[in-house]
PDB file of N, CA and C in Angstrom:
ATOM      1  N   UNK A   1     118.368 107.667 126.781  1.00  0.00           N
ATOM      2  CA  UNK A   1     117.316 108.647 126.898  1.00  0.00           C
ATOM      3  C   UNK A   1     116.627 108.776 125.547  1.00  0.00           C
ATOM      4  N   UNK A   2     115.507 108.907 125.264  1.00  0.00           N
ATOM      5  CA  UNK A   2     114.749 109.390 123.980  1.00  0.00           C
ATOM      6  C   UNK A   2     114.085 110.902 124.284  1.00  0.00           C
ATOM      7  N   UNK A   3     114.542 111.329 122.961  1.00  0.00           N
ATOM      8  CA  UNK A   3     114.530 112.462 122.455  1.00  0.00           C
ATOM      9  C   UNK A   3     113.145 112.605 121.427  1.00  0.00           C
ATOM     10  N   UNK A   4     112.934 113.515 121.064  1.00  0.00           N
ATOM     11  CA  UNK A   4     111.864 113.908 119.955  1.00  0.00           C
ATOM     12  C   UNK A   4     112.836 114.987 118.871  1.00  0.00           C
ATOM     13  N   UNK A   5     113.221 114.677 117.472  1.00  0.00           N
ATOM     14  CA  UNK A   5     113.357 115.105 116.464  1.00  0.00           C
ATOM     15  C   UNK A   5     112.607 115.439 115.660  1.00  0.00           C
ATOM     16  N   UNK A   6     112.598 116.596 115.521  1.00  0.00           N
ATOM     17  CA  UNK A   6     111.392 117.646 114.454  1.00  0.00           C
ATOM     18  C   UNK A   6     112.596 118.013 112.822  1.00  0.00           C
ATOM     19  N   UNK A   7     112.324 117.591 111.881  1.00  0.00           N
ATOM     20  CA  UNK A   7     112.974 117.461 110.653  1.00  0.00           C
ATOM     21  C   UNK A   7     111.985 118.714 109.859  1.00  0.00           C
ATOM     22  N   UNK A   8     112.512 119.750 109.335  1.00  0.00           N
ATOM     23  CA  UNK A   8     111.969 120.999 108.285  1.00  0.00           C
ATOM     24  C   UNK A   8     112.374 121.034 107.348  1.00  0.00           C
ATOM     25  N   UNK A   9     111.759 121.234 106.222  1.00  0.00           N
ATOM     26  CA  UNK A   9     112.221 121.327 104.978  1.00  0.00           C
ATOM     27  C   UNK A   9     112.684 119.944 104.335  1.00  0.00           C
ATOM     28  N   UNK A  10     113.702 120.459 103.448  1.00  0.00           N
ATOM     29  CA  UNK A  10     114.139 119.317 102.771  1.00  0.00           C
ATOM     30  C   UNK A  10     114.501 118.068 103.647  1.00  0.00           C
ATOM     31  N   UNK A  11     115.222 118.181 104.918  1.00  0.00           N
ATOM     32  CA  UNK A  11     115.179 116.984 105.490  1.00  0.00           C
ATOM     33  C   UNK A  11     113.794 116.527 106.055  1.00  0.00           C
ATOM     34  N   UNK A  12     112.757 117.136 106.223  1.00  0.00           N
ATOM     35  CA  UNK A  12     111.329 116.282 106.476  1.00  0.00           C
ATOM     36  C   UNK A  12     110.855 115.391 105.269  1.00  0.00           C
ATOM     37  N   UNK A  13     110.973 116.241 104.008  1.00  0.00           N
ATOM     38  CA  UNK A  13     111.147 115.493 102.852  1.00  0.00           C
ATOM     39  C   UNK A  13     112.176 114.306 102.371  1.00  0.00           C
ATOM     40  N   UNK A  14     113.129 114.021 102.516  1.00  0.00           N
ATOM     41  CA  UNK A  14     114.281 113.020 102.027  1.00  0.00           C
ATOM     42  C   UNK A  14     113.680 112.190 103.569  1.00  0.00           C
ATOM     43  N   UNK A  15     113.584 111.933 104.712  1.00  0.00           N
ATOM     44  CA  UNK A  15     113.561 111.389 105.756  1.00  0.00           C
ATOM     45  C   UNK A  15     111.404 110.955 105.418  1.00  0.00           C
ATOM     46  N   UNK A  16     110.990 111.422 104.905  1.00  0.00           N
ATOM     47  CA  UNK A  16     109.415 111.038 104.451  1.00  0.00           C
ATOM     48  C   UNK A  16     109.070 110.894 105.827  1.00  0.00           C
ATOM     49  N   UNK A  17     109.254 111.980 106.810  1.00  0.00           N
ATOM     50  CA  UNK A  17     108.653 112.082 107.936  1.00  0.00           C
ATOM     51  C   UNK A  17     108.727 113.304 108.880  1.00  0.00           C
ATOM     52  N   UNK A  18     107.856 113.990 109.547  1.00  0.00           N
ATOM     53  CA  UNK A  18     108.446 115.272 109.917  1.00  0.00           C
ATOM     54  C   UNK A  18     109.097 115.416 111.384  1.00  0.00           C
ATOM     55  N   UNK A  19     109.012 114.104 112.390  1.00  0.00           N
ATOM     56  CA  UNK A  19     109.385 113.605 113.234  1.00  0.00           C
ATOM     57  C   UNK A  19     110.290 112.145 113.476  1.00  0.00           C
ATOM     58  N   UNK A  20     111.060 112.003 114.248  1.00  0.00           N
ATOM     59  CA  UNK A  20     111.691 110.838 114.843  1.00  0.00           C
ATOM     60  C   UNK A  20     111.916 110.717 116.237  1.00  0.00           C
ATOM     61  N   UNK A  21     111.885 109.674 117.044  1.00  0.00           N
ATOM     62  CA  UNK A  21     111.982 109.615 117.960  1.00  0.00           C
ATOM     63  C   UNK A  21     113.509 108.579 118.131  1.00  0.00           C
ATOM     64  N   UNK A  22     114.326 109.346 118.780  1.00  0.00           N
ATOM     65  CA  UNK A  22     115.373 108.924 119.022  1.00  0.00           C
ATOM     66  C   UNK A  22     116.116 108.664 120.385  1.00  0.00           C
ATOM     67  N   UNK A  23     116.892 107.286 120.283  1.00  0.00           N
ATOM     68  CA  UNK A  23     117.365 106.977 121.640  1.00  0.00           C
ATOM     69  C   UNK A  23     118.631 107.150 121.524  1.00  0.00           C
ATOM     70  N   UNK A  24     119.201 107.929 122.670  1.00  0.00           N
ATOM     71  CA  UNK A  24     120.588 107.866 122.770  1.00  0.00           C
ATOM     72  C   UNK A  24     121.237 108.069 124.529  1.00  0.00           C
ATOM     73  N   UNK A  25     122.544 107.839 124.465  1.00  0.00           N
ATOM     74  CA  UNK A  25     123.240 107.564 125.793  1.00  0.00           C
ATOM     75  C   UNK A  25     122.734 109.437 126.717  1.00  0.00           C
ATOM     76  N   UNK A  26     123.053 108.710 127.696  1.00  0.00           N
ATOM     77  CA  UNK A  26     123.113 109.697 128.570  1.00  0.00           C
ATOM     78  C   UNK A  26     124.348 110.425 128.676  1.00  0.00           C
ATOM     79  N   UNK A  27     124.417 112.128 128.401  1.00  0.00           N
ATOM     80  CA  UNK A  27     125.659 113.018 128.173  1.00  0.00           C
ATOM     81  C   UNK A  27     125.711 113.436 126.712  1.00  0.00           C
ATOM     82  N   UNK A  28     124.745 112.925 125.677  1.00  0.00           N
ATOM     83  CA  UNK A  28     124.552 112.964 124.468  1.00  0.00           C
ATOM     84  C   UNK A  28     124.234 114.562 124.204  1.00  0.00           C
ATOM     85  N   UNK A  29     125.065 115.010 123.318  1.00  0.00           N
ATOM     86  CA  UNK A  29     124.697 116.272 122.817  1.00  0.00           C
ATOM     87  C   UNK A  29     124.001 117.227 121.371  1.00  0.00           C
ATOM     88  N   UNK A  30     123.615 117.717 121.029  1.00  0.00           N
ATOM     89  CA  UNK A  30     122.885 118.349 120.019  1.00  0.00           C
ATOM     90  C   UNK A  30     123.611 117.441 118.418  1.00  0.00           C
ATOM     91  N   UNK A  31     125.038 117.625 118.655  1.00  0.00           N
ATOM     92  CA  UNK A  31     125.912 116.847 117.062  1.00  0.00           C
ATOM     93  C   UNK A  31     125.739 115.415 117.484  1.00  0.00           C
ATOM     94  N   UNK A  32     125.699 114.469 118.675  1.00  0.00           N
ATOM     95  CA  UNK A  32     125.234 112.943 118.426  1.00  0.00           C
ATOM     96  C   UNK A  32     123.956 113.005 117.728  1.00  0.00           C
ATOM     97  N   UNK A  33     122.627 113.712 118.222  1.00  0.00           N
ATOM     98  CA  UNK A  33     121.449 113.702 117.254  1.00  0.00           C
ATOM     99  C   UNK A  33     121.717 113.440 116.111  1.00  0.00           C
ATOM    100  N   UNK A  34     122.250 114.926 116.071  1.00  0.00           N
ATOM    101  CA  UNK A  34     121.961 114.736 114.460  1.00  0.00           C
ATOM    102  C   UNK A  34     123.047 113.663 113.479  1.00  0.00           C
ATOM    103  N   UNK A  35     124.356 113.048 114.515  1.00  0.00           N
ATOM    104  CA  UNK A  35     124.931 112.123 113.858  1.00  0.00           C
ATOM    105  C   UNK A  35     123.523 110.587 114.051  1.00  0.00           C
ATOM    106  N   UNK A  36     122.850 110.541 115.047  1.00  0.00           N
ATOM    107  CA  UNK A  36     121.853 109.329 115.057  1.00  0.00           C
ATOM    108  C   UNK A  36     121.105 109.485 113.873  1.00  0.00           C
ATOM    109  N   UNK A  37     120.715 110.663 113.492  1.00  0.00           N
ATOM    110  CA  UNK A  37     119.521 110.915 112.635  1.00  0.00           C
ATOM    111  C   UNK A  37     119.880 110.560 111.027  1.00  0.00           C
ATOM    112  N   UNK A  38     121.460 110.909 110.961  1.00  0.00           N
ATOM    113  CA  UNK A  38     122.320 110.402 109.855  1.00  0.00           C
ATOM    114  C   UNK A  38     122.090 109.211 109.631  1.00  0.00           C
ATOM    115  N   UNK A  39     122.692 108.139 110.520  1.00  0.00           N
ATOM    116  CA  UNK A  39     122.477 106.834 110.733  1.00  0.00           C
ATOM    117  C   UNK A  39     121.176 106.587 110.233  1.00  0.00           C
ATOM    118  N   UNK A  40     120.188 106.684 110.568  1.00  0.00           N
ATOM    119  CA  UNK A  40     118.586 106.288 110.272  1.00  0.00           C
ATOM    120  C   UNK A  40     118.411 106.987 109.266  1.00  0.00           C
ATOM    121  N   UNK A  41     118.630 107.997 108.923  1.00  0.00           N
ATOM    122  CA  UNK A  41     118.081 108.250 107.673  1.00  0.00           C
ATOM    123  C   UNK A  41     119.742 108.573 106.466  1.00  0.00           C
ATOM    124  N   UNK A  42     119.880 107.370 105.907  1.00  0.00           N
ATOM    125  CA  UNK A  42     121.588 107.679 105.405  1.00  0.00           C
ATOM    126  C   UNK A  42     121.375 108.930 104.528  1.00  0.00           C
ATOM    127  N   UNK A  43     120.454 109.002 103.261  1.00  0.00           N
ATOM    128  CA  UNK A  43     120.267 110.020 102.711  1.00  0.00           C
ATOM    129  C   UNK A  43     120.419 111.370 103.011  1.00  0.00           C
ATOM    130  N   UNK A  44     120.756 111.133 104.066  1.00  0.00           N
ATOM    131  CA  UNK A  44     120.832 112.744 104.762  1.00  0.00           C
ATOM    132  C   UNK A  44     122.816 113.063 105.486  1.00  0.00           C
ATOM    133  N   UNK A  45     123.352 111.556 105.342  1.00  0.00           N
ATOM    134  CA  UNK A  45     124.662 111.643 105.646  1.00  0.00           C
ATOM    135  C   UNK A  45     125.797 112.906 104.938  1.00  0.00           C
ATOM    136  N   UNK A  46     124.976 112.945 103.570  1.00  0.00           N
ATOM    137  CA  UNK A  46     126.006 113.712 102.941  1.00  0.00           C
ATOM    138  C   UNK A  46     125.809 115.714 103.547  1.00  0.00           C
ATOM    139  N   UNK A  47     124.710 115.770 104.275  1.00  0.00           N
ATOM    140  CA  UNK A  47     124.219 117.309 104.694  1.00  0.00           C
ATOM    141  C   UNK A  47     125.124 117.856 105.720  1.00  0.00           C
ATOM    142  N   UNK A  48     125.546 118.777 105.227  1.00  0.00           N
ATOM    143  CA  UNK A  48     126.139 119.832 106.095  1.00  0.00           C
ATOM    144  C   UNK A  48     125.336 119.900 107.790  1.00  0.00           C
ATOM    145  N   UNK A  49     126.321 120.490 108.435  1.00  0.00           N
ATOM    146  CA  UNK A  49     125.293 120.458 109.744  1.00  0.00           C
ATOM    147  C   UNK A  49     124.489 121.524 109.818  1.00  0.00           C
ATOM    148  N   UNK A  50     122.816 121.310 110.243  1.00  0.00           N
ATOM    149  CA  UNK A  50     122.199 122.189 110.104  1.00  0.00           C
ATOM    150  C   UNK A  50     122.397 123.140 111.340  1.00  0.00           C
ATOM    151  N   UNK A  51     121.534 123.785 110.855  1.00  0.00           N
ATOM    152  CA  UNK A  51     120.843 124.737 111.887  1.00  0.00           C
ATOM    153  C   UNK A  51     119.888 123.851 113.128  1.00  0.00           C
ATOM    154  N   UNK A  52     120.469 124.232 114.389  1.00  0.00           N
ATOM    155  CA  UNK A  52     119.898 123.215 115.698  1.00  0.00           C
ATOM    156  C   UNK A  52     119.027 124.026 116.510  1.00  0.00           C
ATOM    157  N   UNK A  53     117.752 123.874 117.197  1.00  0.00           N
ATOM    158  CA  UNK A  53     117.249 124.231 118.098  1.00  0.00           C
ATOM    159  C   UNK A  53     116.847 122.892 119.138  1.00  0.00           C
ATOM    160  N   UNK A  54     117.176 123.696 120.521  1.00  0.00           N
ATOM    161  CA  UNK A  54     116.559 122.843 121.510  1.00  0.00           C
ATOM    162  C   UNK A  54     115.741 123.526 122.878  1.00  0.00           C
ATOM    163  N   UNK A  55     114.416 122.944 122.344  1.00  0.00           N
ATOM    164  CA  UNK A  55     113.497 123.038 122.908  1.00  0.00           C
ATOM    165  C   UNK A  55     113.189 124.262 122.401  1.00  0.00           C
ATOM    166  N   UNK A  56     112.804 124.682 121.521  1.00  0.00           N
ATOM    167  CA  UNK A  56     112.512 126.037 120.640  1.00  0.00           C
ATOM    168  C   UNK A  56     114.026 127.279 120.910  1.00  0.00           C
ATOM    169  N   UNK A  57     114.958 126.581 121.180  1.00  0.00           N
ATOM    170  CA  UNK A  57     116.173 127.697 121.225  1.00  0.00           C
ATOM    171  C   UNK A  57     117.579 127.335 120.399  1.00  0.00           C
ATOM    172  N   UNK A  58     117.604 128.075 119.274  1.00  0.00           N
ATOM    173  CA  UNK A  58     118.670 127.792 118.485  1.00  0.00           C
ATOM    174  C   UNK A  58     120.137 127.602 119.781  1.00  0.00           C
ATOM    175  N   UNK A  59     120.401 126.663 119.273  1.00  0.00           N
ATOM    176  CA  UNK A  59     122.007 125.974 120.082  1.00  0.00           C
ATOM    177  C   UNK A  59     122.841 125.493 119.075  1.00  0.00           C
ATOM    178  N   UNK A  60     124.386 125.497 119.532  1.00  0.00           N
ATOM    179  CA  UNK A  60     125.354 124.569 118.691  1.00  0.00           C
ATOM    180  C   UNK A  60     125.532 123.495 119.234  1.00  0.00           C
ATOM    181  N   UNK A  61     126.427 122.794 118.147  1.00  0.00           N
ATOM    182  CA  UNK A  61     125.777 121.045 118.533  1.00  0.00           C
ATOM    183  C   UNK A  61     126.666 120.855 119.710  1.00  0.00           C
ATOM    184  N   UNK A  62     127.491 121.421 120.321  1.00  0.00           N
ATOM    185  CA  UNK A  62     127.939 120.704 121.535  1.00  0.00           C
ATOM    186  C   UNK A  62     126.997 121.098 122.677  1.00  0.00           C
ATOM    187  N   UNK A  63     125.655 121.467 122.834  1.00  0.00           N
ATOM    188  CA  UNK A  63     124.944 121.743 123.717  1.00  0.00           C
ATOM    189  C   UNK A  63     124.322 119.982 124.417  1.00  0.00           C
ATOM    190  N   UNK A  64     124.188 119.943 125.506  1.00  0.00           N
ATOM    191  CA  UNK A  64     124.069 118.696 125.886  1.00  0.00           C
ATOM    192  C   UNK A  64     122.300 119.063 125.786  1.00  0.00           C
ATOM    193  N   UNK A  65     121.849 117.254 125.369  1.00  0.00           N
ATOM    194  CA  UNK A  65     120.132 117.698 125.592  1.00  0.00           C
ATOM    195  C   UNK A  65     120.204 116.470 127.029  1.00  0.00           C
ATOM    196  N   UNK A  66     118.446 116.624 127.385  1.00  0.00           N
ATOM    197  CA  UNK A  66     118.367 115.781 128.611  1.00  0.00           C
ATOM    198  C   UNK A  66     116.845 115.293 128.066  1.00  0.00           C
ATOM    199  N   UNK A  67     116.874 114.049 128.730  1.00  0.00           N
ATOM    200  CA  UNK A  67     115.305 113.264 128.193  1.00  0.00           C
ATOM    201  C   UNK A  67     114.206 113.909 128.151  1.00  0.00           C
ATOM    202  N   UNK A  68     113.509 113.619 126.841  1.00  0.00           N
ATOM    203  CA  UNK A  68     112.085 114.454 126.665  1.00  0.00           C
ATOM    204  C   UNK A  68     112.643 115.328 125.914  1.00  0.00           C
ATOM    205  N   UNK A  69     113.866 116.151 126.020  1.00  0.00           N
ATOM    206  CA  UNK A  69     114.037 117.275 125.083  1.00  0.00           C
ATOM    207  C   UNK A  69     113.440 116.853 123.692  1.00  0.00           C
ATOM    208  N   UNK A  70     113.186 118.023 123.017  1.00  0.00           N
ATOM    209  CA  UNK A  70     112.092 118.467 121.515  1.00  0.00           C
ATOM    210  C   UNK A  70     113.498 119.375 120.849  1.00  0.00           C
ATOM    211  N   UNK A  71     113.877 118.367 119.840  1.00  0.00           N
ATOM    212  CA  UNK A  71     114.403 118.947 119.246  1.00  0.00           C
ATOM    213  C   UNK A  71     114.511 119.160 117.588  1.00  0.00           C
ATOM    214  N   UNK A  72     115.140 120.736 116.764  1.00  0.00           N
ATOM    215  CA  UNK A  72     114.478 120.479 115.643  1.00  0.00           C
ATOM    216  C   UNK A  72     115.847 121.087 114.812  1.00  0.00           C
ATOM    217  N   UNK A  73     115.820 120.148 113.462  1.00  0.00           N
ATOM    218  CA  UNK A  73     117.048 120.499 112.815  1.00  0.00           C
ATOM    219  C   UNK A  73     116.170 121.089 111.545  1.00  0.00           C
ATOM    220  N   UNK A  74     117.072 121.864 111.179  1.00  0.00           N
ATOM    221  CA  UNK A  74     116.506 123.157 109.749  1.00  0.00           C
ATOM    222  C   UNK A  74     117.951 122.850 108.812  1.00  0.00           C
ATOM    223  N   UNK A  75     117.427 122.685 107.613  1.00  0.00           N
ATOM    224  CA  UNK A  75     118.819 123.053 106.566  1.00  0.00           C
ATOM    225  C   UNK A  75     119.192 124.559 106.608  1.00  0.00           C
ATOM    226  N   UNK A  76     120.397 124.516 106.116  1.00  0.00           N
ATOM    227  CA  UNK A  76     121.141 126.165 106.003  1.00  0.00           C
ATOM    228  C   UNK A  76     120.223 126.821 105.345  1.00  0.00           C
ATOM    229  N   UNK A  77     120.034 127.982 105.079  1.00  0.00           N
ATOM    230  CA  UNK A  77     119.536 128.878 104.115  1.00  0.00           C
ATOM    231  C   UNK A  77     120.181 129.809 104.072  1.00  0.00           C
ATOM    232  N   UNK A  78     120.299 130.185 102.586  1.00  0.00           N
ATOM    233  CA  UNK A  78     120.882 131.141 102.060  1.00  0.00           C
ATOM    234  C   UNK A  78     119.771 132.037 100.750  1.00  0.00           C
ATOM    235  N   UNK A  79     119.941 133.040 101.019  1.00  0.00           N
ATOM    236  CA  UNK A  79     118.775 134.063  99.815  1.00  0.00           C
ATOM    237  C   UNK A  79     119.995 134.680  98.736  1.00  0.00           C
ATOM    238  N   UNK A  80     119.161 135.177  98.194  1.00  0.00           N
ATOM    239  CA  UNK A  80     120.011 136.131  96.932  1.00  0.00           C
ATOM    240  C   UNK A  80     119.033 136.908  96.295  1.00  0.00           C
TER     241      UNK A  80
END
């Protein structure tokens, strides 16, 4: 199935793109993404797991997506 990956912040930056389009198996869930997205973009292997939304709704990564899903990973944030 292919997916649509929306990358914010620092990972739109290190990935020099603010989208990816990604293929993966069928039953694939929110943490395969973002392990595919690892893969393609290694620079980003060493990142904590972000913050996940699918289809504009924050989820954890064991949420299953289904084809066409729009999905978008955010780094952590923290203020002070």
């Amino acid at each position: 199935m292919t997916v649509t990956v929306l990358l914010f912040a620092r990972y739109r930056e290190t990935a020099g793109e603010s989208a990816l389009v990604v293929d993966l198996p069928e039953g694939a869930n929110l943490g395969d993404v973002w392990a595919a997205v690892q893969r393609r973009v290694p620079a980003l292997a060493p990142e904590a797991r972000p913050m996940m939304a699918l289809d504009q709704a924050y989820r954890g990564p064991e949420t299953a997506i289904r084809p066409g899903s729009e999905i978008a990973f955010f780094p952590p944030v923290s203020g002070g």
